[in-house]
N, C-alpha and C. Protein backbone atom coordinates (compact mmCIF):
# COMPACT_ATOMS: atom_id res chain seq x y z
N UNK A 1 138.47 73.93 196.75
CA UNK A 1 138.46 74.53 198.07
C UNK A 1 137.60 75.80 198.07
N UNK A 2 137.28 75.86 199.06
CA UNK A 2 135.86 77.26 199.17
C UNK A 2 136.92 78.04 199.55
N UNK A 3 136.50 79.54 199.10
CA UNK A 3 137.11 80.88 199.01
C UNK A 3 136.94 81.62 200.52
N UNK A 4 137.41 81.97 200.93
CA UNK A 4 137.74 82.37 202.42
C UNK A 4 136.71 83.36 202.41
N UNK A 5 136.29 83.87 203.34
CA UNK A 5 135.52 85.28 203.60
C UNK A 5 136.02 86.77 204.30
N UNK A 6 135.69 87.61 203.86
CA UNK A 6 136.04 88.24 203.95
C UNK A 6 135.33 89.65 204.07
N UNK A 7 135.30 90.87 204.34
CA UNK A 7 134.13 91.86 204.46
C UNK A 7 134.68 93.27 203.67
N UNK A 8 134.53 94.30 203.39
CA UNK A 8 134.70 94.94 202.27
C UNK A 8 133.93 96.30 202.94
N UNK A 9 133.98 96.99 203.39
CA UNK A 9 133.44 98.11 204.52
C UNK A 9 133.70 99.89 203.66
N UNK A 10 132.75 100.18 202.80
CA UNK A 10 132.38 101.01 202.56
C UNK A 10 132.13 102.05 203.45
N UNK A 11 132.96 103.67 203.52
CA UNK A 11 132.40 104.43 204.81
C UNK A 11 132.96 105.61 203.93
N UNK A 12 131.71 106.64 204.07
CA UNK A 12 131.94 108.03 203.74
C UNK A 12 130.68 108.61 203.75
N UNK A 13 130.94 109.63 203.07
CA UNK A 13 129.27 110.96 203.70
C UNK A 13 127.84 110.03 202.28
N UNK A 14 126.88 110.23 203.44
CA UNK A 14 125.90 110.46 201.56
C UNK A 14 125.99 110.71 200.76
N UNK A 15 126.05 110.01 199.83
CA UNK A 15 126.27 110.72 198.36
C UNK A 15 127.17 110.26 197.91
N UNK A 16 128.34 109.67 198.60
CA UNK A 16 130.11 110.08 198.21
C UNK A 16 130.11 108.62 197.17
N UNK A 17 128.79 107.63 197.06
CA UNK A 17 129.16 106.70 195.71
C UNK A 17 129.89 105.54 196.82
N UNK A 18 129.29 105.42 198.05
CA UNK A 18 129.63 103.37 198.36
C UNK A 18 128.38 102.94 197.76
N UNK A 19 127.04 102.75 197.73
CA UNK A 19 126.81 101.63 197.31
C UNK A 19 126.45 101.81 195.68
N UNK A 20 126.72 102.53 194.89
CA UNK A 20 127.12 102.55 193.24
C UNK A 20 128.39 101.33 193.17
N UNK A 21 129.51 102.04 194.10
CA UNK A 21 130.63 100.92 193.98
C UNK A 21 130.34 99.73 194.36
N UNK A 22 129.41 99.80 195.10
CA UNK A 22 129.12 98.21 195.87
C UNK A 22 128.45 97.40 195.32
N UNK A 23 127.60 98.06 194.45
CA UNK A 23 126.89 96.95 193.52
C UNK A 23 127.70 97.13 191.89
N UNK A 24 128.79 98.15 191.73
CA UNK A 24 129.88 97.47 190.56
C UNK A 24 130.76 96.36 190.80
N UNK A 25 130.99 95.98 192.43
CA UNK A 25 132.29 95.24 192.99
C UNK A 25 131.46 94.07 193.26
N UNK A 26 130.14 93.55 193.56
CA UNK A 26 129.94 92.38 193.71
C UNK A 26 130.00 91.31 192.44
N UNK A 27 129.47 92.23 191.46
CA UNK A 27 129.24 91.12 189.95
C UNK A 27 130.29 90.45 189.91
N UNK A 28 131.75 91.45 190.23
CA UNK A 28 132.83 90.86 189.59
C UNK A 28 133.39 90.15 190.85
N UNK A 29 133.70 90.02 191.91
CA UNK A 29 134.02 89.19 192.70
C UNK A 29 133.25 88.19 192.71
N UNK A 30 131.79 87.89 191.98
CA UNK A 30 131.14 86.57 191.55
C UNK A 30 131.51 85.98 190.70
N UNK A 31 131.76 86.90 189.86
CA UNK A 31 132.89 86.42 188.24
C UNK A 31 133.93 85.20 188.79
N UNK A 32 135.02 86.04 189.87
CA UNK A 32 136.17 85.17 190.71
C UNK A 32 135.64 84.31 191.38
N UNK A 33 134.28 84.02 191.51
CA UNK A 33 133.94 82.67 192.09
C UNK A 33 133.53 82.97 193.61
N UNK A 34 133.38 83.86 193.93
CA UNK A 34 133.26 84.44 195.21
C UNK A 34 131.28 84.20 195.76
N UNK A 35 130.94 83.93 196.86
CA UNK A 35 129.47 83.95 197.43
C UNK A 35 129.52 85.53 197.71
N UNK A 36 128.59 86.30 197.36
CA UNK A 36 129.08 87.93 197.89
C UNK A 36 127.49 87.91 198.64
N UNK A 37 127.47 89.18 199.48
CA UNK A 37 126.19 89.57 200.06
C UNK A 37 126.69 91.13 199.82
N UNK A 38 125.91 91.99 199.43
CA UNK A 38 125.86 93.50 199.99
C UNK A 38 124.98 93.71 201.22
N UNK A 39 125.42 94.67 202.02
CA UNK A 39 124.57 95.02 202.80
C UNK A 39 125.12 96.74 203.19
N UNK A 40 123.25 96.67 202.40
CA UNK A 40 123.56 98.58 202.51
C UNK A 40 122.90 99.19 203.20
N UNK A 41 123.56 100.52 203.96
CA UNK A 41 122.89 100.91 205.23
C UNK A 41 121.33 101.33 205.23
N UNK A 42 120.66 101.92 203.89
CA UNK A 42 119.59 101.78 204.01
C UNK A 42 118.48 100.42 203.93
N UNK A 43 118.76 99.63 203.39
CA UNK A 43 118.55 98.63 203.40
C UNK A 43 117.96 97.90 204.71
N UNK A 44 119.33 97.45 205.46
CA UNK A 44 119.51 97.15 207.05
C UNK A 44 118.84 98.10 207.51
N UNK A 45 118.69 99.51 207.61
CA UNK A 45 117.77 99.97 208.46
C UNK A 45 116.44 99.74 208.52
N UNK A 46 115.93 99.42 207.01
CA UNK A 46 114.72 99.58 206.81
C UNK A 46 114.02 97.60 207.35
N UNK A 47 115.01 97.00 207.03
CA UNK A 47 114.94 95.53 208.03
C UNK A 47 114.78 95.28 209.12
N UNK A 48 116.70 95.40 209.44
CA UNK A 48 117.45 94.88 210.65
C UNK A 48 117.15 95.86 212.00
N UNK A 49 116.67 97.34 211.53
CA UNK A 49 116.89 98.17 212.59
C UNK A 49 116.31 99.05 212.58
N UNK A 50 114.74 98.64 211.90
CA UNK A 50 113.73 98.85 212.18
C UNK A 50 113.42 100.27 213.31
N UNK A 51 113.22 101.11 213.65
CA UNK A 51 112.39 101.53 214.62
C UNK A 51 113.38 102.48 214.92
N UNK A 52 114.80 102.47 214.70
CA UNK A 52 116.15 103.28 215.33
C UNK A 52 116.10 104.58 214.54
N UNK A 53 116.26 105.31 215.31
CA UNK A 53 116.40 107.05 215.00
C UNK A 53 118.16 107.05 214.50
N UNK A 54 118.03 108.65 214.73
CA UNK A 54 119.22 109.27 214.63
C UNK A 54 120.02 109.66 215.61
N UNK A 55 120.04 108.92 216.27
CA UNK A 55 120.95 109.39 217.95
C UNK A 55 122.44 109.10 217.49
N UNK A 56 123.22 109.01 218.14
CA UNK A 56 124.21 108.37 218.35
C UNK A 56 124.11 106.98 218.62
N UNK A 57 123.50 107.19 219.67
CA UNK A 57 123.60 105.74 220.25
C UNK A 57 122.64 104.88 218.68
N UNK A 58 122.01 105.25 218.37
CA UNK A 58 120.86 104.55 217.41
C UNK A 58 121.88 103.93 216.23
N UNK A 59 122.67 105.01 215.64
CA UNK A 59 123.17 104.96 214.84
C UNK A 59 124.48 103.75 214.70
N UNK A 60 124.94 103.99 216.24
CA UNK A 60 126.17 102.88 216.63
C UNK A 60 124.94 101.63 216.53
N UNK A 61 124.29 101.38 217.25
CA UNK A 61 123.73 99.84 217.22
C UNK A 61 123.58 99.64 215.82
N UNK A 62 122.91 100.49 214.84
CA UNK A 62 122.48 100.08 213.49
C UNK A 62 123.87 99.31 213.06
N UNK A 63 125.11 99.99 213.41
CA UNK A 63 126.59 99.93 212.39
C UNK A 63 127.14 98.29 212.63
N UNK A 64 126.82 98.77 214.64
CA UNK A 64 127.41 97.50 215.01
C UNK A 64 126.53 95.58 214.39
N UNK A 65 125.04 96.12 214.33
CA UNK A 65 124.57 94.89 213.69
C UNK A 65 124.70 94.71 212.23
N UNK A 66 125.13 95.93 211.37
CA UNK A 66 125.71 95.44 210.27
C UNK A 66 127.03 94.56 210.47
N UNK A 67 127.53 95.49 211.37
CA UNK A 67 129.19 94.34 211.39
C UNK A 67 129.14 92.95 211.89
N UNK A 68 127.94 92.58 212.84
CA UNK A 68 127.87 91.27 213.34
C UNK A 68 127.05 90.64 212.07
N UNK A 69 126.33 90.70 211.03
CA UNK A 69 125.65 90.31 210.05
C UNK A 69 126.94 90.16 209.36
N UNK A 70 127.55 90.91 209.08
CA UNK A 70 129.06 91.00 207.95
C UNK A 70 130.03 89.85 208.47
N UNK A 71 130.54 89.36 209.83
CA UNK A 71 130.64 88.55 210.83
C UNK A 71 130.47 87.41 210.81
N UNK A 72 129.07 87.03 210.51
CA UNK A 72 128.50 85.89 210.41
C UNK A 72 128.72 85.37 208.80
N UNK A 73 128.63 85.92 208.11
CA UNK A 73 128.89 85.90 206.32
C UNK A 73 130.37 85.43 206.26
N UNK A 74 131.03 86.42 206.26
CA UNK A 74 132.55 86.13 205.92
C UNK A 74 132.92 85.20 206.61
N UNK A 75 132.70 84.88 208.24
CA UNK A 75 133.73 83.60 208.76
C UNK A 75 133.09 82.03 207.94
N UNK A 76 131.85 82.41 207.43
CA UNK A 76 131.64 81.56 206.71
C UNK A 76 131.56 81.48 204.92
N UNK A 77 133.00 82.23 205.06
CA UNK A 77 133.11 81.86 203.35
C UNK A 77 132.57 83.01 202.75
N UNK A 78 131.92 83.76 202.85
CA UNK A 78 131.22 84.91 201.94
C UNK A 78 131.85 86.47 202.02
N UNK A 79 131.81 87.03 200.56
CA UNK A 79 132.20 88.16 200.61
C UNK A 79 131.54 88.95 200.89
N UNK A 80 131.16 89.66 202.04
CA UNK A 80 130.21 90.64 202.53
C UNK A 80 130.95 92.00 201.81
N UNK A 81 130.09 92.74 201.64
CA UNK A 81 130.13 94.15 201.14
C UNK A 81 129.30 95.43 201.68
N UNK A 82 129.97 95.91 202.64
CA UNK A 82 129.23 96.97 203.25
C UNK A 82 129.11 98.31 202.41
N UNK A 83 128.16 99.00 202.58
CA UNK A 83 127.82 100.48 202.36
C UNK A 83 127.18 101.09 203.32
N UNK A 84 127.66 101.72 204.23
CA UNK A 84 127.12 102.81 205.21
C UNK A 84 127.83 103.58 205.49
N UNK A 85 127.08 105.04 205.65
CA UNK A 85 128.04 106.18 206.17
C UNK A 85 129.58 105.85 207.68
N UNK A 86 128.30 104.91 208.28
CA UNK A 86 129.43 104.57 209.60
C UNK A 86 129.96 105.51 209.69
N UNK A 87 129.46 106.59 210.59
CA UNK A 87 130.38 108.06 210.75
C UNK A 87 131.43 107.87 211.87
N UNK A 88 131.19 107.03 212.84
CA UNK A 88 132.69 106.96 214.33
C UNK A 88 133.31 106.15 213.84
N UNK A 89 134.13 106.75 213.83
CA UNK A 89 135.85 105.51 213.99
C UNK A 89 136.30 104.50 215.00
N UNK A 90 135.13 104.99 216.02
CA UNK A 90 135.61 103.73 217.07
C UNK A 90 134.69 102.02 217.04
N UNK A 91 133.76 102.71 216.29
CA UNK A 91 132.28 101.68 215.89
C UNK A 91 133.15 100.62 214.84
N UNK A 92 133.44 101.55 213.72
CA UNK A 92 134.23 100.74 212.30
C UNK A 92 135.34 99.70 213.39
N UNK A 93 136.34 100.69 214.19
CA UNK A 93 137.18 99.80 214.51
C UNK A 93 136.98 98.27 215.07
N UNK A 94 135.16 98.45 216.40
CA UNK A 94 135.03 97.43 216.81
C UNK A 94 134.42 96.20 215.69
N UNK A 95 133.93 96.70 214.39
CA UNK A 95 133.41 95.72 213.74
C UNK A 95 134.91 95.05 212.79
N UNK A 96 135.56 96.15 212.78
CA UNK A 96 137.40 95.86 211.99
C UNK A 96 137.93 94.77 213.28
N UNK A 97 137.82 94.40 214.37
CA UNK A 97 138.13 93.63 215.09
C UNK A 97 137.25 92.34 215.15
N UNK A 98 135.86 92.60 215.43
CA UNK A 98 135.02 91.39 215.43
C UNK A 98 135.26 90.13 213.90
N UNK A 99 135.51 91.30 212.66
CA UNK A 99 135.24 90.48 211.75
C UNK A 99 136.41 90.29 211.44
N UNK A 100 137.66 90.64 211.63
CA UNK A 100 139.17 89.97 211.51
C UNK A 100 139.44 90.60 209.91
N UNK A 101 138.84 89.69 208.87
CA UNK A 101 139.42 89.99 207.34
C UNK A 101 138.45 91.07 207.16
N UNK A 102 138.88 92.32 207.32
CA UNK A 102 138.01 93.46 206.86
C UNK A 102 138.84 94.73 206.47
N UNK A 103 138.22 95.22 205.29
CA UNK A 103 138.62 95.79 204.43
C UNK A 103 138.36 97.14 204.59
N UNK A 104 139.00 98.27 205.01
CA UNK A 104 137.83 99.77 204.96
C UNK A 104 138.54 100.10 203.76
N UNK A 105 137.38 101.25 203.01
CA UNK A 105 137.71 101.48 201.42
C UNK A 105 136.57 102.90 202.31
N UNK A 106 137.41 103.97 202.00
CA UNK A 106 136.82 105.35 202.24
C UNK A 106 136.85 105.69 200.84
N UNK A 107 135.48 106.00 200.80
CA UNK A 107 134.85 107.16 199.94
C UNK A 107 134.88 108.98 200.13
N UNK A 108 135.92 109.20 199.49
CA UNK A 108 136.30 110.38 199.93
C UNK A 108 135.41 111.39 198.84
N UNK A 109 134.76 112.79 199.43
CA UNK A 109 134.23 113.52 198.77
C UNK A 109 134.04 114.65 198.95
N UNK A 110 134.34 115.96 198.69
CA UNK A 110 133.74 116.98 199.36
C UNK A 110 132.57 117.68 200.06
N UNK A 111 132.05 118.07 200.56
CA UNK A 111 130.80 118.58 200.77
C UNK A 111 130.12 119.53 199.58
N UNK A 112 130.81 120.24 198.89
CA UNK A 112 130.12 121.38 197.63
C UNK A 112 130.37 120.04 196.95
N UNK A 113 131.00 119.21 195.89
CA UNK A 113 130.51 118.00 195.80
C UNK A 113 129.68 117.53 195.79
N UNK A 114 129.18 117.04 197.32
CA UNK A 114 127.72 116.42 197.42
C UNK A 114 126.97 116.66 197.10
N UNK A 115 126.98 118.22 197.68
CA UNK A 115 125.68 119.29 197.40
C UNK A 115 125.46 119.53 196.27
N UNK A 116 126.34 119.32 195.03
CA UNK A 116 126.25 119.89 193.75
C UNK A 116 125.60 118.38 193.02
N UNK A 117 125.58 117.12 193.61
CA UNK A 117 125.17 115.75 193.31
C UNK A 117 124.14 115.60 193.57
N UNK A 118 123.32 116.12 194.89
CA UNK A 118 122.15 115.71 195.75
C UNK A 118 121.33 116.17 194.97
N UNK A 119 120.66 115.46 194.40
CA UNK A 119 119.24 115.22 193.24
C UNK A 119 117.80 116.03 194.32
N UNK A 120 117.87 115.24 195.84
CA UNK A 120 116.99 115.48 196.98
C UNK A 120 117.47 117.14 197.66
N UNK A 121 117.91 117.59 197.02
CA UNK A 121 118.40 119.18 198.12
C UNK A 121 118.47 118.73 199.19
N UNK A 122 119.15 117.56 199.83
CA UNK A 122 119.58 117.13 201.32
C UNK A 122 120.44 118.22 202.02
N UNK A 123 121.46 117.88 201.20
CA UNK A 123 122.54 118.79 201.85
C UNK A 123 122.42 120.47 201.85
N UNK A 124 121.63 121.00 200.82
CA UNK A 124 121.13 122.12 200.81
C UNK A 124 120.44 122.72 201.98
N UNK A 125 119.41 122.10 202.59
CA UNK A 125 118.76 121.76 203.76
C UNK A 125 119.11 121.67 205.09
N UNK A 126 120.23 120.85 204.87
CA UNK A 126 121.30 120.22 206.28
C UNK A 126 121.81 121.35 206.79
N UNK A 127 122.39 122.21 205.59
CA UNK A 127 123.21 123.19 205.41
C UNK A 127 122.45 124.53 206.08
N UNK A 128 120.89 124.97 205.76
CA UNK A 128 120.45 125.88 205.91
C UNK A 128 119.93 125.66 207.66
N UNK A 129 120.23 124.10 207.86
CA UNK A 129 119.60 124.28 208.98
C UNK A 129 118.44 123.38 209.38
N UNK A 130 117.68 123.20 208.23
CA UNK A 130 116.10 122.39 208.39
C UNK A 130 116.21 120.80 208.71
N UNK A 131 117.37 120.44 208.31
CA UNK A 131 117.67 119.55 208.81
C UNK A 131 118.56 118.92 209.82
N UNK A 132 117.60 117.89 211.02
CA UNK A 132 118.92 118.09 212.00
C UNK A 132 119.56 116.49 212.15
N UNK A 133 120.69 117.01 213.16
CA UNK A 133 121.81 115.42 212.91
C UNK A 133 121.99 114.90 211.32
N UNK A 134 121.86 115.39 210.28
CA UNK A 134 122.88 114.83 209.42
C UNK A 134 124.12 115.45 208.89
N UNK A 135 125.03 113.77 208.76
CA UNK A 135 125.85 113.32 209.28
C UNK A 135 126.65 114.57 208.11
N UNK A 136 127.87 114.57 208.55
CA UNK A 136 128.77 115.68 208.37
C UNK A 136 128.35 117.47 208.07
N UNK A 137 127.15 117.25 208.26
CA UNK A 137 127.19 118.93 208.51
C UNK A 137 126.70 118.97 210.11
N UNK A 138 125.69 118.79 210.37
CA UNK A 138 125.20 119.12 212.06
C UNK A 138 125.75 117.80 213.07
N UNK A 139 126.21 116.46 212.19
CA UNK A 139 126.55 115.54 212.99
C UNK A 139 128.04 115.36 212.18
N UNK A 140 128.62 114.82 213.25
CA UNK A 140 130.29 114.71 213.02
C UNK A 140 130.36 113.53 212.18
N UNK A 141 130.89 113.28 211.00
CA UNK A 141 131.89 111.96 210.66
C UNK A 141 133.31 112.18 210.64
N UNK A 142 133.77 110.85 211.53
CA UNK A 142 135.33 110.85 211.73
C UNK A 142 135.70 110.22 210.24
N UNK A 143 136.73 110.66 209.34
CA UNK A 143 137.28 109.94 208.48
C UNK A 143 138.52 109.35 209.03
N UNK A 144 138.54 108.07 208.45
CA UNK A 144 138.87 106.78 208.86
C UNK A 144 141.13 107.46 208.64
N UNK A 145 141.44 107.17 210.15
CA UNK A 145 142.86 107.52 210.13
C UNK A 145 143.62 106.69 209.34
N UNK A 146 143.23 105.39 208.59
CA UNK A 146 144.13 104.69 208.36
C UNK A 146 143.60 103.48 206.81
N UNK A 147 142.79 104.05 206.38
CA UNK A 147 142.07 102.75 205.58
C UNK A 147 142.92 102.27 204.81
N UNK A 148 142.53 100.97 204.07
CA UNK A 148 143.15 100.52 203.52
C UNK A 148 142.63 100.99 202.18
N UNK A 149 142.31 101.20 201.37
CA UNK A 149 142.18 101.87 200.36
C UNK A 149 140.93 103.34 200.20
N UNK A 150 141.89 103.98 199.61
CA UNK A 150 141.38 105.22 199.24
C UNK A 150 140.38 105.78 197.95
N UNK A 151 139.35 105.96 197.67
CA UNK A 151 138.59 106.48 196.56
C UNK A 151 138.24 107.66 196.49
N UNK A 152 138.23 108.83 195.84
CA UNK A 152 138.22 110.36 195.57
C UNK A 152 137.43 109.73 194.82
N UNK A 153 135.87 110.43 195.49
CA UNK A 153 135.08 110.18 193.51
C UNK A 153 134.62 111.09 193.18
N UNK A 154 135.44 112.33 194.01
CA UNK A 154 135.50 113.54 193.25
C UNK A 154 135.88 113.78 192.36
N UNK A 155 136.85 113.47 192.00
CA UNK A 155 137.77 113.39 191.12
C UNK A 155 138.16 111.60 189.96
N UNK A 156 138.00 110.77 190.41
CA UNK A 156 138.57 109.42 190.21
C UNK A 156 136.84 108.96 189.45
N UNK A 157 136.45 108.41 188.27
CA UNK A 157 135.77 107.82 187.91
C UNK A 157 135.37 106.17 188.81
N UNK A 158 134.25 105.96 188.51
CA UNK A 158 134.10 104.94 189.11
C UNK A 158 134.46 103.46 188.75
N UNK A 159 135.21 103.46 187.25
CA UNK A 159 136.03 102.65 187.16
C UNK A 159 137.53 102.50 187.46
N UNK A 160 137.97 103.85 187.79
CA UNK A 160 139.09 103.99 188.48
C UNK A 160 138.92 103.87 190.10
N UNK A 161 137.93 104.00 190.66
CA UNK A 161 137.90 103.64 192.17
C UNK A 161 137.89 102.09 192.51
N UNK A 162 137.23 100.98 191.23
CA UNK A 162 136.98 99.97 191.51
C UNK A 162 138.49 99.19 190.95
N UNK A 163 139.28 99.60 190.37
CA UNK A 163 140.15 99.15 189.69
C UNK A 163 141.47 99.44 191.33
N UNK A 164 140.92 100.12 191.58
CA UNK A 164 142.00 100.71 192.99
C UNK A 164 141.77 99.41 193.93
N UNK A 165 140.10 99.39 194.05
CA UNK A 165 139.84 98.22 195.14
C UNK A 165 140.38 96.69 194.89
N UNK A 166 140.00 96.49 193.10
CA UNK A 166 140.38 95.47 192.99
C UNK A 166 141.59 94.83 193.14
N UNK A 167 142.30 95.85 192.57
CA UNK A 167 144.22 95.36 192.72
C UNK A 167 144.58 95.52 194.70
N UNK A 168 144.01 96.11 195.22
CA UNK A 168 144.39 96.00 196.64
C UNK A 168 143.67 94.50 196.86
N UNK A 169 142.74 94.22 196.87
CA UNK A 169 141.92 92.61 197.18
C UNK A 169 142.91 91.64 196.21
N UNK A 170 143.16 91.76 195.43
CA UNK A 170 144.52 91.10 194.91
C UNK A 170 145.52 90.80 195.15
N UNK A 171 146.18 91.83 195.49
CA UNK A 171 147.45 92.33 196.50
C UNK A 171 147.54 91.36 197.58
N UNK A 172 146.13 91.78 198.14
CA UNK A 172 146.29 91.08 199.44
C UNK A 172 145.76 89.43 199.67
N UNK A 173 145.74 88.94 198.41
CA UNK A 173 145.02 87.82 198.19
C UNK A 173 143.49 87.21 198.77
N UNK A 174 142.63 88.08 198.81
CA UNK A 174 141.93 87.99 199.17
C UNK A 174 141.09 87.26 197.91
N UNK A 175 141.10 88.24 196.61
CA UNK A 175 140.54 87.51 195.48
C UNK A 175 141.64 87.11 194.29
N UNK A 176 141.78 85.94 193.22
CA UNK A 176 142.37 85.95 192.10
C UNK A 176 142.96 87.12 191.15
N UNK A 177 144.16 87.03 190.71
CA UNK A 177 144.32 88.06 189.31
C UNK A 177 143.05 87.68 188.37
N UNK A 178 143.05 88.27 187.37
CA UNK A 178 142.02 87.93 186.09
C UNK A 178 143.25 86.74 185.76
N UNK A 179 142.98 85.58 185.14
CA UNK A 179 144.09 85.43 184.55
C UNK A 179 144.66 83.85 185.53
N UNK A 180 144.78 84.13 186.65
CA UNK A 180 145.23 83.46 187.51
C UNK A 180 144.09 82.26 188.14
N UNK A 181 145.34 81.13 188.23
CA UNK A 181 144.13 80.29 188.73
C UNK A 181 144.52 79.12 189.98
């Protein structure tokens, strides 16, 4: 029997380590036999959404055609794996509705954090000003009131964040124990 689908929704600031996790979590849900797709927000932009700024509004269409791409994958069997900031909570929610089996996994991180990570002096920048609309210093991200799993990778190694995800996708039978068949 083919493995159900399902979507896997990565959301937190730049930097905060979704798509590091996202490309540690696909190998092994292929391991379990799983069809996976990632789809990461730079990626899709530089594709799917082409031409879109930094508005609000720009930013919601980019999120929402990841979630209808994620949509189309999972009702057909595939483990989609998102990575994007997705900064509104009301955007995540409408794609947490469209796609039914969806997973939010917040990447939680500080801002001195980031800034102390950012290889690019982004946030340095953001911070002083030179840069405008990005997302959690001059533009708002809502963190998610309710996700289903939590990652600090401030603190939590990235085999301890994936070991968090995995036993919740377990839990919830979405994928196999190791072990189990």
């Amino acid at each position: 029997m083919a493995n159900k689908g399902f979507t896997i929704w990565f959301t937190g600031l730049s930097g905060a380590g979704k798509s590091t996790l996202a490309e540690a979590l696909a190998p092994v849900l292929k391991e379990r036999g799983h069809n996976v797709e990632i789809l990461d927000g730079d990626v899709v932009r530089t594709n799917l959404s082409k031409g879109l700024g930094f508005s609000k509004e720009d930013r919601d269409t980019n999120i929402l055609r990841i979630g209808f791409v994620a949509h189309l994958l999972s009702r057909n069997g595939v483990a989609v794996i998102t990575a994007a900031i997705s900064p509104y909570r009301d955007i995540r929610d409408q794609n947490r509705s469209l796609i039914g089996d969806f997973v939010e996994v917040y990447a939680r991180c500080s801002i001195e954090e980031l800034t102390r990570r950012d290889v690019k002096g982004l946030y340095e920048k953001a911070l002083r000003g030179e840069i405008q609309n990005f997302t959690g210093i001059s533009d708002p991200y809502e963190e998610p009131t309710n996700p289903e799993v939590v990652v600090d990778t401030e603190i939590e190694t990235m085999e301890e964040s994936l070991a968090k995800i995995l036993a919740y996708l377990e839990q919830q039978g979405h994928i196999t124990s190791v072990g189990a068949k």
